[in-house]
C-alpha atoms as a PDB file:
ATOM      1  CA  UNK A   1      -3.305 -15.075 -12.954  1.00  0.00           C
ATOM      2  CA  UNK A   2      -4.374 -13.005 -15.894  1.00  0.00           C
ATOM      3  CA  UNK A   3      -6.618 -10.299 -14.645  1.00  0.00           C
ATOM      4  CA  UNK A   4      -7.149  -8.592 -17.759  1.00  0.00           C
ATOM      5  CA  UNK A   5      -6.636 -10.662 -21.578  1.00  0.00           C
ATOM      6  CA  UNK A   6      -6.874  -8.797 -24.815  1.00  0.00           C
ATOM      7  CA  UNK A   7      -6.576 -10.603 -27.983  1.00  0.00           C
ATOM      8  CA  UNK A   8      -6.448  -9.294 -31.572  1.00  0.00           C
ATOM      9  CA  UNK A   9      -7.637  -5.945 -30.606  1.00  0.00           C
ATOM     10  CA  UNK A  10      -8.266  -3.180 -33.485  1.00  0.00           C
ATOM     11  CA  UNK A  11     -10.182  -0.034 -33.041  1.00  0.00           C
ATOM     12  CA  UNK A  12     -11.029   2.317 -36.384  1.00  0.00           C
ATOM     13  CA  UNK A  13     -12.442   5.241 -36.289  1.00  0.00           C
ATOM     14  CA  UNK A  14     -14.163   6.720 -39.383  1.00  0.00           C
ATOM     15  CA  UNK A  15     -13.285  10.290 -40.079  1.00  0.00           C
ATOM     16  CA  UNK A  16     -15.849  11.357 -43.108  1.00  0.00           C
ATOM     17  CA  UNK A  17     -14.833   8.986 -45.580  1.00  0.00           C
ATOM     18  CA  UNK A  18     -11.142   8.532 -44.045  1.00  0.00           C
ATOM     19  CA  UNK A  19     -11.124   5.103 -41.818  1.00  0.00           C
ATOM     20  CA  UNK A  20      -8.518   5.744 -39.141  1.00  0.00           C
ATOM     21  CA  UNK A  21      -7.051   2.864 -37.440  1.00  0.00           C
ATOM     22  CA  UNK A  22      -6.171   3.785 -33.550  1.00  0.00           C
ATOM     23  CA  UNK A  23      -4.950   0.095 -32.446  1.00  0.00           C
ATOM     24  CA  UNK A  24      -4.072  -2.540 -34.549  1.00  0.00           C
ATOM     25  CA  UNK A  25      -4.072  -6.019 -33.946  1.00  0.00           C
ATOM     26  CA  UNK A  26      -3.160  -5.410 -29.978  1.00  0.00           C
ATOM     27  CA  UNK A  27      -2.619  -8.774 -27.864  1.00  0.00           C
ATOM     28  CA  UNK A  28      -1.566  -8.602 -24.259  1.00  0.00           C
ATOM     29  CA  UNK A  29      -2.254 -10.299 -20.705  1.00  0.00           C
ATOM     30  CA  UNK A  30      -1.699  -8.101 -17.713  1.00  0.00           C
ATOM     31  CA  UNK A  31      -1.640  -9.823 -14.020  1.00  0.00           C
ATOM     32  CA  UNK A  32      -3.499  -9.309 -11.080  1.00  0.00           C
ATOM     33  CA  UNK A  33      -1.772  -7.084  -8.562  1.00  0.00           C
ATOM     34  CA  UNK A  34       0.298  -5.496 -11.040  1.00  0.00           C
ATOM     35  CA  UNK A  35       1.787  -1.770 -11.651  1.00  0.00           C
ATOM     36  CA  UNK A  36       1.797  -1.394 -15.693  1.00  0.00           C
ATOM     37  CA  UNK A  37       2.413   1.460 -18.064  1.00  0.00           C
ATOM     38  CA  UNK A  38       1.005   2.532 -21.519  1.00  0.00           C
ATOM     39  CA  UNK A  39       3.691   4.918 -23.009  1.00  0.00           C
ATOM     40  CA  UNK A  40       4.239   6.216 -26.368  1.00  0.00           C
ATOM     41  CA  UNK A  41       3.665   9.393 -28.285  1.00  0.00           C
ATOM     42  CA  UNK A  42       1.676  11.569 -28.655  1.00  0.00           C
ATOM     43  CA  UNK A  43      -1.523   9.668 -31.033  1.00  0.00           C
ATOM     44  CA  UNK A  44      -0.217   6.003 -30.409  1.00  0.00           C
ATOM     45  CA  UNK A  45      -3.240   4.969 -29.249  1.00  0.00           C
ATOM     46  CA  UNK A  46      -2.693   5.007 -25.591  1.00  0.00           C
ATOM     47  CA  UNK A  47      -5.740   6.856 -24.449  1.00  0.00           C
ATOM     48  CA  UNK A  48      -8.126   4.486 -26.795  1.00  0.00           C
ATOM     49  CA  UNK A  49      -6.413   1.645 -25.250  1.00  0.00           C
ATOM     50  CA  UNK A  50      -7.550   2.682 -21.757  1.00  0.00           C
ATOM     51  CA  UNK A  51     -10.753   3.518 -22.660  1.00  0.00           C
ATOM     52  CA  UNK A  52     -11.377   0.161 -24.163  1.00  0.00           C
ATOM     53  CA  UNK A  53      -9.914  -1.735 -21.219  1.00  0.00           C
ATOM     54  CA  UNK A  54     -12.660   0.605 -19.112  1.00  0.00           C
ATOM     55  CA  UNK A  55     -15.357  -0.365 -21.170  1.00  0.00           C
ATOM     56  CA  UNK A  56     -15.567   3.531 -21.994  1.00  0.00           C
ATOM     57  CA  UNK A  57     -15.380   2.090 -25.769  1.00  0.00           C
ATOM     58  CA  UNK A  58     -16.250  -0.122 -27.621  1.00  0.00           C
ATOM     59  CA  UNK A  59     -13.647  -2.689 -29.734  1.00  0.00           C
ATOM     60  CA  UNK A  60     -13.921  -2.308 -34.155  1.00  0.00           C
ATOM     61  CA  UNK A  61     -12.310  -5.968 -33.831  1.00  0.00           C
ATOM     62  CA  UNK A  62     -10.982  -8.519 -31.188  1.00  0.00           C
ATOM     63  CA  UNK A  63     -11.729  -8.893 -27.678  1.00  0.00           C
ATOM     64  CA  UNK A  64     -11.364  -7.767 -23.927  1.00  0.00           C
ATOM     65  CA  UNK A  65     -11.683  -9.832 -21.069  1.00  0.00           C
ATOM     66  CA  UNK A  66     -11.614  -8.609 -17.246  1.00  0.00           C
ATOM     67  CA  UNK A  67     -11.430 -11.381 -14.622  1.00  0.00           C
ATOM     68  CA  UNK A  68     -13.430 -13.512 -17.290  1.00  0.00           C
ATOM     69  CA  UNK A  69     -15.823 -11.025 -18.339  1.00  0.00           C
ATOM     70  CA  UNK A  70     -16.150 -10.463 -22.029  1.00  0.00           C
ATOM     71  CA  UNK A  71     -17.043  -6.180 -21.699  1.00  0.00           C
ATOM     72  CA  UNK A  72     -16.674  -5.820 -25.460  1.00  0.00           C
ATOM     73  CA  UNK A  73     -20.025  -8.317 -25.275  1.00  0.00           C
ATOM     74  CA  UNK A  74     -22.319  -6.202 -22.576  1.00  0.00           C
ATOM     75  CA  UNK A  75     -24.947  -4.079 -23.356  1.00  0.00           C
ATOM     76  CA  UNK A  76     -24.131  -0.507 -22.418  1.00  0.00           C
ATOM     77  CA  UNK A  77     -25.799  -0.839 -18.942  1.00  0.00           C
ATOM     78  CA  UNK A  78     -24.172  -3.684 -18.401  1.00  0.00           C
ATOM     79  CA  UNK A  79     -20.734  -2.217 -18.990  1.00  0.00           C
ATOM     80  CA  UNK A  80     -21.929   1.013 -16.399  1.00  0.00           C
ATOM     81  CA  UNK A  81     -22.534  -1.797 -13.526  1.00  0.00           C
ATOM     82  CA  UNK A  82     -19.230  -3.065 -14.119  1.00  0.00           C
ATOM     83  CA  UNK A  83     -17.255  -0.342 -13.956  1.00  0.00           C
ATOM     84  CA  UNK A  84     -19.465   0.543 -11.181  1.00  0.00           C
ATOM     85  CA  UNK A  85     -18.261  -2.960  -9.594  1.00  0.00           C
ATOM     86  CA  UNK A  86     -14.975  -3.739 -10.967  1.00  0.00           C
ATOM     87  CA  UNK A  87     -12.828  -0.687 -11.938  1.00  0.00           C
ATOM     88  CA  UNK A  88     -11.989   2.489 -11.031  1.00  0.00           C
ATOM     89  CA  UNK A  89     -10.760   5.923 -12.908  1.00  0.00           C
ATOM     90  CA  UNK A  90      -7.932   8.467 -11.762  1.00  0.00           C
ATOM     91  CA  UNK A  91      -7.851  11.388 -14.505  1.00  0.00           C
ATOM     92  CA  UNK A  92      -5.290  14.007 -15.402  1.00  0.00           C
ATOM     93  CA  UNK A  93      -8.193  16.716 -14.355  1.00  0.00           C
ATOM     94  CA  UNK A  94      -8.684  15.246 -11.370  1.00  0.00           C
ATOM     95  CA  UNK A  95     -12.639  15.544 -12.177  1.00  0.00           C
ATOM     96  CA  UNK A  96     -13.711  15.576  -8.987  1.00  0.00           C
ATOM     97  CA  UNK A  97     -17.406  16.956  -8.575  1.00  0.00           C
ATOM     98  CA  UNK A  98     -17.050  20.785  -7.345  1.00  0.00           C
ATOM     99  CA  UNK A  99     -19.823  21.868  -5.375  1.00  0.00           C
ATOM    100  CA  UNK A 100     -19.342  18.276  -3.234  1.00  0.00           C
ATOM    101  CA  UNK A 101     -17.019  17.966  -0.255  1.00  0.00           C
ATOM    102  CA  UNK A 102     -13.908  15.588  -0.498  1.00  0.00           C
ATOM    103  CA  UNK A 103     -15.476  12.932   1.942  1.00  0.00           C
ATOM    104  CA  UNK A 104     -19.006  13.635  -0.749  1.00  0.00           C
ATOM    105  CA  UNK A 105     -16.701  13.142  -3.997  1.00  0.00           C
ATOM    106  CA  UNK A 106     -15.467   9.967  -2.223  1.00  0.00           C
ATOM    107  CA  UNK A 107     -18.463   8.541  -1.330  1.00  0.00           C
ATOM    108  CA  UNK A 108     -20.339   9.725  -4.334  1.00  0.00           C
ATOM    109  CA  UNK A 109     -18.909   5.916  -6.516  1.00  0.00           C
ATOM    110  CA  UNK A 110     -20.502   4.068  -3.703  1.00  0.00           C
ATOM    111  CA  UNK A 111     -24.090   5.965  -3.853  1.00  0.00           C
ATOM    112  CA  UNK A 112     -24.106   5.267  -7.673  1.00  0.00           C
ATOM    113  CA  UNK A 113     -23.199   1.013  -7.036  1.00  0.00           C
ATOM    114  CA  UNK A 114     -25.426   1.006  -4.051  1.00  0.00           C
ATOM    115  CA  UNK A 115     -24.186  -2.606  -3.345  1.00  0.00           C
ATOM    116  CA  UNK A 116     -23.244  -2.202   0.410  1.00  0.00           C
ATOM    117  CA  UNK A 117     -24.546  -0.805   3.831  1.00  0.00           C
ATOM    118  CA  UNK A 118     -23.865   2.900   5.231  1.00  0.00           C
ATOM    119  CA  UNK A 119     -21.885   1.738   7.944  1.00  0.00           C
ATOM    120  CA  UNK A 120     -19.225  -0.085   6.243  1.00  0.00           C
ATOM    121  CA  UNK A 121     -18.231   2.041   3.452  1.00  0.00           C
ATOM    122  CA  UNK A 122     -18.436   5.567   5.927  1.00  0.00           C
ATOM    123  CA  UNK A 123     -15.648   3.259   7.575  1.00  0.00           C
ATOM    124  CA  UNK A 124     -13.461   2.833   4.488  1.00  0.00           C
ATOM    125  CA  UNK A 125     -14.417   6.374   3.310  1.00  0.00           C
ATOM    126  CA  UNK A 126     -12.432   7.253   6.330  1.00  0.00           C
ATOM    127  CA  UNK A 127      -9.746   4.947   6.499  1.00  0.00           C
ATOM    128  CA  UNK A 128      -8.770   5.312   2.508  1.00  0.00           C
ATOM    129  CA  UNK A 129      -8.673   9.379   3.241  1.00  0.00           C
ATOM    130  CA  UNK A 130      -6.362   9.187   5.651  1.00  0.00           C
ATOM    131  CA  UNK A 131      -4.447   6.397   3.838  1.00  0.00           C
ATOM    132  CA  UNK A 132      -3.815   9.337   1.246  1.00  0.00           C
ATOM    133  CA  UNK A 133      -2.946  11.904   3.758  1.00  0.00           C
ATOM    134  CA  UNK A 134      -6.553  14.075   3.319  1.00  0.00           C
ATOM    135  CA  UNK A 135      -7.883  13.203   6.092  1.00  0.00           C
ATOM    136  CA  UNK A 136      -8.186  16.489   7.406  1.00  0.00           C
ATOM    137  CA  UNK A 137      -9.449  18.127   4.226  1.00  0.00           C
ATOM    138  CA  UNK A 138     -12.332  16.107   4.018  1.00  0.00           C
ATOM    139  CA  UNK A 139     -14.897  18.856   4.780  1.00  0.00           C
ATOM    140  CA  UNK A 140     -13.465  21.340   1.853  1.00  0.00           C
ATOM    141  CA  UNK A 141     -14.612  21.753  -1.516  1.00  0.00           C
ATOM    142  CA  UNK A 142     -12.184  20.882  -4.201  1.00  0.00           C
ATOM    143  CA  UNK A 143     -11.319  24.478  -5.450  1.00  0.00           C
ATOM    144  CA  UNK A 144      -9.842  25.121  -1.387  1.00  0.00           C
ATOM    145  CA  UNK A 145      -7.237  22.020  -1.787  1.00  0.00           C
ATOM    146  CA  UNK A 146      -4.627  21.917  -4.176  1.00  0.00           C
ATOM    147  CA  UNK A 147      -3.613  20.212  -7.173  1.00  0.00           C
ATOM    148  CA  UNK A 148      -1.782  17.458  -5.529  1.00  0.00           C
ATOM    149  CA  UNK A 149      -4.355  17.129  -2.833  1.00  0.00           C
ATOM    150  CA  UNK A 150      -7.240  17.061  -5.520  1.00  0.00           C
ATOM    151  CA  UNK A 151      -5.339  14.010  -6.871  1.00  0.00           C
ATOM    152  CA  UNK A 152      -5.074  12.264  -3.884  1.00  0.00           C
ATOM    153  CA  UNK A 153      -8.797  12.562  -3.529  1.00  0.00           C
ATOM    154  CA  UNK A 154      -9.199  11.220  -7.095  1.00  0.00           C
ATOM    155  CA  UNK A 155      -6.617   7.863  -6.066  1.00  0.00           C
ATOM    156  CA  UNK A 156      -9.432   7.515  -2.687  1.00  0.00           C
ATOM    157  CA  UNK A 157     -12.508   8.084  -4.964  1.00  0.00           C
ATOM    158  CA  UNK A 158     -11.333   5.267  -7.454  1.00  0.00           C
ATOM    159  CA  UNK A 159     -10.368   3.216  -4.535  1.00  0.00           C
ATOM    160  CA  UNK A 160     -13.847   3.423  -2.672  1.00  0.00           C
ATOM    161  CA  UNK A 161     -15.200   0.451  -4.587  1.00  0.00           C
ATOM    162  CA  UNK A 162     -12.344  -2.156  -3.815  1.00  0.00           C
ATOM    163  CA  UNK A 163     -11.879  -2.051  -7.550  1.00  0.00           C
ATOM    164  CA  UNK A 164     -10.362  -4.970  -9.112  1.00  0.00           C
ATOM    165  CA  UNK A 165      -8.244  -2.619 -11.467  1.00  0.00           C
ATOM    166  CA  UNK A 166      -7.706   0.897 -11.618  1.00  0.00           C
ATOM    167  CA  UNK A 167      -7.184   3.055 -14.958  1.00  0.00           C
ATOM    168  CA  UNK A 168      -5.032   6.436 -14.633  1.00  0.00           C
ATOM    169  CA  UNK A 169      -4.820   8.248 -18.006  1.00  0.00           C
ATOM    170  CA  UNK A 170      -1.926  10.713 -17.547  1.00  0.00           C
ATOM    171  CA  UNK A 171      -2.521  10.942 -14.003  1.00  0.00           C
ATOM    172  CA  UNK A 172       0.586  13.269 -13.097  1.00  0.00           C
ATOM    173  CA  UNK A 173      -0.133  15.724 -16.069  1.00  0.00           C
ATOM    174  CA  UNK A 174      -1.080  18.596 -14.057  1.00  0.00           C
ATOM    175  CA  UNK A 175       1.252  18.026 -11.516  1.00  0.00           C
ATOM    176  CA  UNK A 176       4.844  18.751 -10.366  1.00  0.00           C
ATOM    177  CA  UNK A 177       7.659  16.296 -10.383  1.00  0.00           C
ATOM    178  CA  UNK A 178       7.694  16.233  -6.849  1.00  0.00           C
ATOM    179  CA  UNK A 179       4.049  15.764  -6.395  1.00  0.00           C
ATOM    180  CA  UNK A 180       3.627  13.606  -9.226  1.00  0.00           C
ATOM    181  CA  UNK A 181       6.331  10.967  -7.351  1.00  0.00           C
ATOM    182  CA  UNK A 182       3.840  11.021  -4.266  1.00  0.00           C
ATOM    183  CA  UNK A 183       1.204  10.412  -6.539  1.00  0.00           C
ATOM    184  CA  UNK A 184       2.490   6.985  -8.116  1.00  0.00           C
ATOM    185  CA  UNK A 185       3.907   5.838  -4.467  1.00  0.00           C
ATOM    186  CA  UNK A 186       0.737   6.290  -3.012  1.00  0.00           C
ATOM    187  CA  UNK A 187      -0.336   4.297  -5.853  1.00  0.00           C
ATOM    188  CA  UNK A 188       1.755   1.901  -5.641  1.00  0.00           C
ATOM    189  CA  UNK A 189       1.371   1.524  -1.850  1.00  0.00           C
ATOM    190  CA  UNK A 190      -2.873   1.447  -2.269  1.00  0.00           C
ATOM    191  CA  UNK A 191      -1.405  -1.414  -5.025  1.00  0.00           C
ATOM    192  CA  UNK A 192       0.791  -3.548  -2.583  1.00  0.00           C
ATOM    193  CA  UNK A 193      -1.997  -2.955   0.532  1.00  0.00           C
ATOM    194  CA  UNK A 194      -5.150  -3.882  -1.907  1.00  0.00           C
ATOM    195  CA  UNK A 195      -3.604  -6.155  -4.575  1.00  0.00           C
ATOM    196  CA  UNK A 196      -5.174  -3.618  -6.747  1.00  0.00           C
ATOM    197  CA  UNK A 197      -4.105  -3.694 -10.304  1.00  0.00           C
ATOM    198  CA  UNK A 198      -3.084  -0.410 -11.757  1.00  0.00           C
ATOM    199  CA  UNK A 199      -2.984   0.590 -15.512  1.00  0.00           C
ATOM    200  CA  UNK A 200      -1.828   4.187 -16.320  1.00  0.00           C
ATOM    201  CA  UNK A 201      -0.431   6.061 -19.475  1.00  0.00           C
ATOM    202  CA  UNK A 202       2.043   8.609 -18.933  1.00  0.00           C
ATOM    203  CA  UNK A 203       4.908  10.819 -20.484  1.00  0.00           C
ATOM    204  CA  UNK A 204       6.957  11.601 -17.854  1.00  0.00           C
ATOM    205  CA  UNK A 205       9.961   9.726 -18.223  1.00  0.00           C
ATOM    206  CA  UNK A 206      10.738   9.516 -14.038  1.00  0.00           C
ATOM    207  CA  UNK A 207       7.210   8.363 -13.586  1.00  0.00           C
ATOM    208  CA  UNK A 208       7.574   5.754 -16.094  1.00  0.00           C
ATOM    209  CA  UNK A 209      11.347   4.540 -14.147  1.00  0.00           C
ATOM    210  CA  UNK A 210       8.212   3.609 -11.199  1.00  0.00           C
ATOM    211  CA  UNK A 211       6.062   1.205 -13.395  1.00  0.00           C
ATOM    212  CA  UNK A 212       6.958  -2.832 -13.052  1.00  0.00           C
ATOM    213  CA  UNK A 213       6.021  -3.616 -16.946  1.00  0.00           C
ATOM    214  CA  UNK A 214       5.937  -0.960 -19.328  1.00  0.00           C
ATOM    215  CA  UNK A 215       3.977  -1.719 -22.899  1.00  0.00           C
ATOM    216  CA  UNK A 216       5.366   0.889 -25.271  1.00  0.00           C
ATOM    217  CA  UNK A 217       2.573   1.713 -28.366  1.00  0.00           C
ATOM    218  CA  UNK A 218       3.760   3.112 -31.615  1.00  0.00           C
ATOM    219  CA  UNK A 219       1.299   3.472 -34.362  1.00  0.00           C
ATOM    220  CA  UNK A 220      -1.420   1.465 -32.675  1.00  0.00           C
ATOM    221  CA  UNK A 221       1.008  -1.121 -32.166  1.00  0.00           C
ATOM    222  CA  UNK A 222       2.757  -2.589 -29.645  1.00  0.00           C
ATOM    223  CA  UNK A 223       6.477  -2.454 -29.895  1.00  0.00           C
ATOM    224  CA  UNK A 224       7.877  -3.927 -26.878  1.00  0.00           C
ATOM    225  CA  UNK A 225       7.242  -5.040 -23.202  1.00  0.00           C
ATOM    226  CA  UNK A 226       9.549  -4.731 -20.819  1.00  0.00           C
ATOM    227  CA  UNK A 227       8.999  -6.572 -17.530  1.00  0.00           C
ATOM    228  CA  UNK A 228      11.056  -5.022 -14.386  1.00  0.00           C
ATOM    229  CA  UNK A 229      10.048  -7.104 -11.375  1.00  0.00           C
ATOM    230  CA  UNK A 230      12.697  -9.675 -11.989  1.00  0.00           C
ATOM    231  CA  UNK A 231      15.520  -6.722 -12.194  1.00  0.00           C
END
């Protein structure tokens, strides 16, 4: 089952009296439980995709469908109460709040949906930080954890929610090879134990050899899928 449907997608950007075209014409279904990468170079168009397919953005042309949902259509609080719901962010800067605790940064998603009782989500708050080994940490500010640590916070925090998909924009930027590979198996474990659908663009050519389908964007354009489950 589709989880997320894009069809005919363009996105300009007007630059004075330049138009710049980011994505053009951009058509793609991506399952539900699946592990998919954005790659290209540098100014493909791989961070406007994302942000489009987060509702971050809005479309020039086309349309975006998650789980049935038409974002490209809702109002701009509507689109904030369904990320809220329905998605969830890991960034290359981790972004975690500073002055809150781990378990606080963690919690914080749930605070802003407000769509549950105390008891249940201080249960998964738990449960999802030791799932990503941080248990332990969970009382420190982010500036007395490290990078890799940090990110593992950020994979909990966009977790929290039971998100239907999560969006990772470069998550292993700021990271070392060796950390970065923990990074997109824990991923891909929180993926296989949640059904969670995960999007993320990368550059990292050993990250990418993790991915299931890869969608590679040249130009704004999509010039080839490759799908690696059958392999």
């Amino acid at each position: 089952m589709s989880l997320v449907e894009i069809k005919n997608l363009t996105k300009t950007y007007q630059m004075g009296e330049v138009s710049i075209s980011a994505l053009k014409d951009i058509s793609l279904d991506i399952e539900e439980g699946t592990f998919v990468s954005i790659v290209g170079p540098s100014g493909s168009g791989k961070s406007t995709l994302l942000n489009l397919i987060g509702s971050l953005d809005l479309p020039t042309s086309g349309s975006i469908k998650i789980s049935g949902e038409e974002v490209g259509k809702l109002s701009r609080k509507e689109r904030a109460d369904f990320r809220g719901k329905h998605l969830g962010f890991v960034f290359q800067n981790f972004n975690l709040i500073p002055v809150l605790t781990v378990y606080e940064n963690v919690e914080y998603p749930v605070l802003m949906v407000k769509n549950e009782s105390g008891a249940a989500y201080k249960e998964r708050i738990t449960a999802l930080l030791d799932a990503v080994g941080v248990l332990d940490q969970q009382s420190k500010r982010p500036d007395q954890i490290s990078g890799g640590q940090m990110q593992r916070v950020a994979v909990a925090r966009a977790l929290i929610t039971q998100p239907k998909l999560v969006i990772a924009d470069e998550p292993t930027a700021n990271l070392d090879h060796d950390t970065a590979y923990k990074i997109i198996n824990l991923m891909k474990k929180m993926k296989d134990q949640f059904n969670t659908t995960f999007i993320f663009s990368t550059h990292d050519p050993k990250v990418i050899g993790e991915a299931e389908i890869i969608y590679t964007l040249e130009d704004g354009k999509i010039q080839n899928r490759e799908d690696r489950r059958a392999k």
